[in-house]
Structures are given as C-alpha cells and as structure tokens.
Protein backbone atom coordinates (compact mmCIF):
# COMPACT_ATOMS: atom_id res chain seq x y z
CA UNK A 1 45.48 -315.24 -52.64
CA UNK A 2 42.01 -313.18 -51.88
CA UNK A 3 41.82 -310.11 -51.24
CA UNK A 4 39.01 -309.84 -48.32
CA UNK A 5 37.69 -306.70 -46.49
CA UNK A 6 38.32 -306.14 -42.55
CA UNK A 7 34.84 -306.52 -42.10
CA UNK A 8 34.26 -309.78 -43.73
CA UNK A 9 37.31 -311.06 -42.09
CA UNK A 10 35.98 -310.09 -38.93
CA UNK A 11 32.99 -312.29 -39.60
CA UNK A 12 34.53 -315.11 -41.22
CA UNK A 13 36.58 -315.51 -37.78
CA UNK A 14 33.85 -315.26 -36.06
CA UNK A 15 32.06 -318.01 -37.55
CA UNK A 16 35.08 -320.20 -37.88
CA UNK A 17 35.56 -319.49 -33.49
CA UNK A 18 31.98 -320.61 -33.33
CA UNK A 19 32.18 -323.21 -35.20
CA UNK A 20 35.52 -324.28 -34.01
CA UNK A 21 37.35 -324.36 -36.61
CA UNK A 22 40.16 -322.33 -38.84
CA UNK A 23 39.33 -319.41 -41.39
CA UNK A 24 40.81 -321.40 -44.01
CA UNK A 25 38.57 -324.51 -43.31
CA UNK A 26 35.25 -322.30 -43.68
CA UNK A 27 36.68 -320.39 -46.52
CA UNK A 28 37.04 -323.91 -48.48
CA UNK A 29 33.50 -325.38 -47.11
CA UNK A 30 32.19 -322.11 -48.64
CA UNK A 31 33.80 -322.55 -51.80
CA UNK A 32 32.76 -326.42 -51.98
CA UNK A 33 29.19 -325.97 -51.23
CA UNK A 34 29.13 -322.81 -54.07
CA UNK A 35 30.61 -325.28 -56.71
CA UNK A 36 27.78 -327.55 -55.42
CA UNK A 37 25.17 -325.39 -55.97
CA UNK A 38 26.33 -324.03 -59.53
CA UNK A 39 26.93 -327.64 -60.60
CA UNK A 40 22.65 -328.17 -59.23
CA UNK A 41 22.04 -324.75 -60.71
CA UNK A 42 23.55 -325.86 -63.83
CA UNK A 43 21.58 -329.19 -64.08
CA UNK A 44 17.94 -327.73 -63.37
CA UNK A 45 18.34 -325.11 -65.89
CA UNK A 46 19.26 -327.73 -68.45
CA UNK A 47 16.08 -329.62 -67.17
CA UNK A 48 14.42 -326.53 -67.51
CA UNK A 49 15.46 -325.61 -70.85
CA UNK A 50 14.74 -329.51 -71.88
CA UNK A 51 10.81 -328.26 -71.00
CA UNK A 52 11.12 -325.16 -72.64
CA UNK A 53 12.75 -327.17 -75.62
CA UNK A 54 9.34 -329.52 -75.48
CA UNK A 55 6.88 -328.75 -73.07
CA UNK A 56 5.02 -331.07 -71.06
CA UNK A 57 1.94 -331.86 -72.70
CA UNK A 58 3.19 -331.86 -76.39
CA UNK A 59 2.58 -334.91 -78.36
CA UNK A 60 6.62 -336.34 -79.07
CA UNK A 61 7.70 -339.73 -80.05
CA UNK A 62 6.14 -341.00 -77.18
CA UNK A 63 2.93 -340.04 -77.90
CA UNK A 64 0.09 -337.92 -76.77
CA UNK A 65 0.39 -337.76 -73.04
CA UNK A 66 -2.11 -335.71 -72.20
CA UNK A 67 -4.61 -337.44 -73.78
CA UNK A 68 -3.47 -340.94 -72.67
CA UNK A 69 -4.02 -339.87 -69.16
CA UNK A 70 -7.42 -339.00 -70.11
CA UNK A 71 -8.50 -342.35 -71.74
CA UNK A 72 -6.23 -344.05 -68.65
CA UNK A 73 -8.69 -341.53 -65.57
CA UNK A 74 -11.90 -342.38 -68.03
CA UNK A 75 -11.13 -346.34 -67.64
CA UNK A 76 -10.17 -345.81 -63.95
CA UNK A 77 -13.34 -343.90 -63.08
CA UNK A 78 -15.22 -346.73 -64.92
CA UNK A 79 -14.13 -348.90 -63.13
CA UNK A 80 -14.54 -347.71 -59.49
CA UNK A 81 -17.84 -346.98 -60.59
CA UNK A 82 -18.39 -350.63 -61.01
CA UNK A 83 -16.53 -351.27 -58.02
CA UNK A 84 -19.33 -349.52 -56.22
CA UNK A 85 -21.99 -350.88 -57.94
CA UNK A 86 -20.77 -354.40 -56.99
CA UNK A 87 -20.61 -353.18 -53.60
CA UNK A 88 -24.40 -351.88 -53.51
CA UNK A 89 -23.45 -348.47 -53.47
CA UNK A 90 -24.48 -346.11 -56.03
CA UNK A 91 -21.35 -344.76 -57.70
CA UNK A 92 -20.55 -341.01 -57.00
C-alpha cells in the first residue's frame, strides 16, 4: 500500500491511458527501472571510488602506465617517421 497524492494520481492515469496500459503496470515499470538505475548508480560509484582508491596514472603492480605509453608513442612516432622516409616524404 502507497499512499499517493490526487495530483500524482491524476498523472499517473494519464500516462498509463496514453500509454495503454493499467496504473499498476506503470507504477511497477517505474519501480523496476529505479532499482535499475540504483543497482548502475551503485556500480559506477564503486568504479569511481576504485579511481579515487588509485588513480589513473599511479605506478601499481602493473607498472608505470603513464610512462609506458610514452616510450610505446616515442617508438610509434619513430617509426612513422621512417615510414615516410621510405616513402620519399620528409617526416612531419
């Protein structure tokens, strides 16, 4: 049992006319798709807090991210530049 104001019953009938179906049907999809969206809510702020925990571009276990990425976009560059020069082209 819910206790609902005139108003918002008003407009929950409405939408349930338009949409062709009963009060109680809407009432439920409303309730299904706000447990959905807690449960998401839920999971991104444990991602988020995961970030917070360790951010991004902190050395961990892994390693040193950040500057992997920068020896990985040196030996890319290096090699395009190459790429060009086999071409004839003067590299960029």
């Amino acid at each position: 049992m819910v206790q609902l104001t005139q108003e918002l019953v008003e407009s929950l009938d409405a939408l349930a006319s338009r949409r062709a179906i009963s009060r109680s049907a809407l009432i439920r999809e409303f309730v299904v798709e706000g447990l959905e969206h807690s449960g998401a809510a839920a999971v991104g702020e444990r991602i988020a807090a995961g970030y917070r925990r360790i951010p991004q571009a902190q050395p961990d276990e892994w390693g040193d991210l950040a500057a992997d990425l920068d020896v990985a976009n040196d030996e890319l560059l290096a090699r395009l530049d190459a790429e060009e020069r086999a071409a004839g082209s003067e590299p960029w």
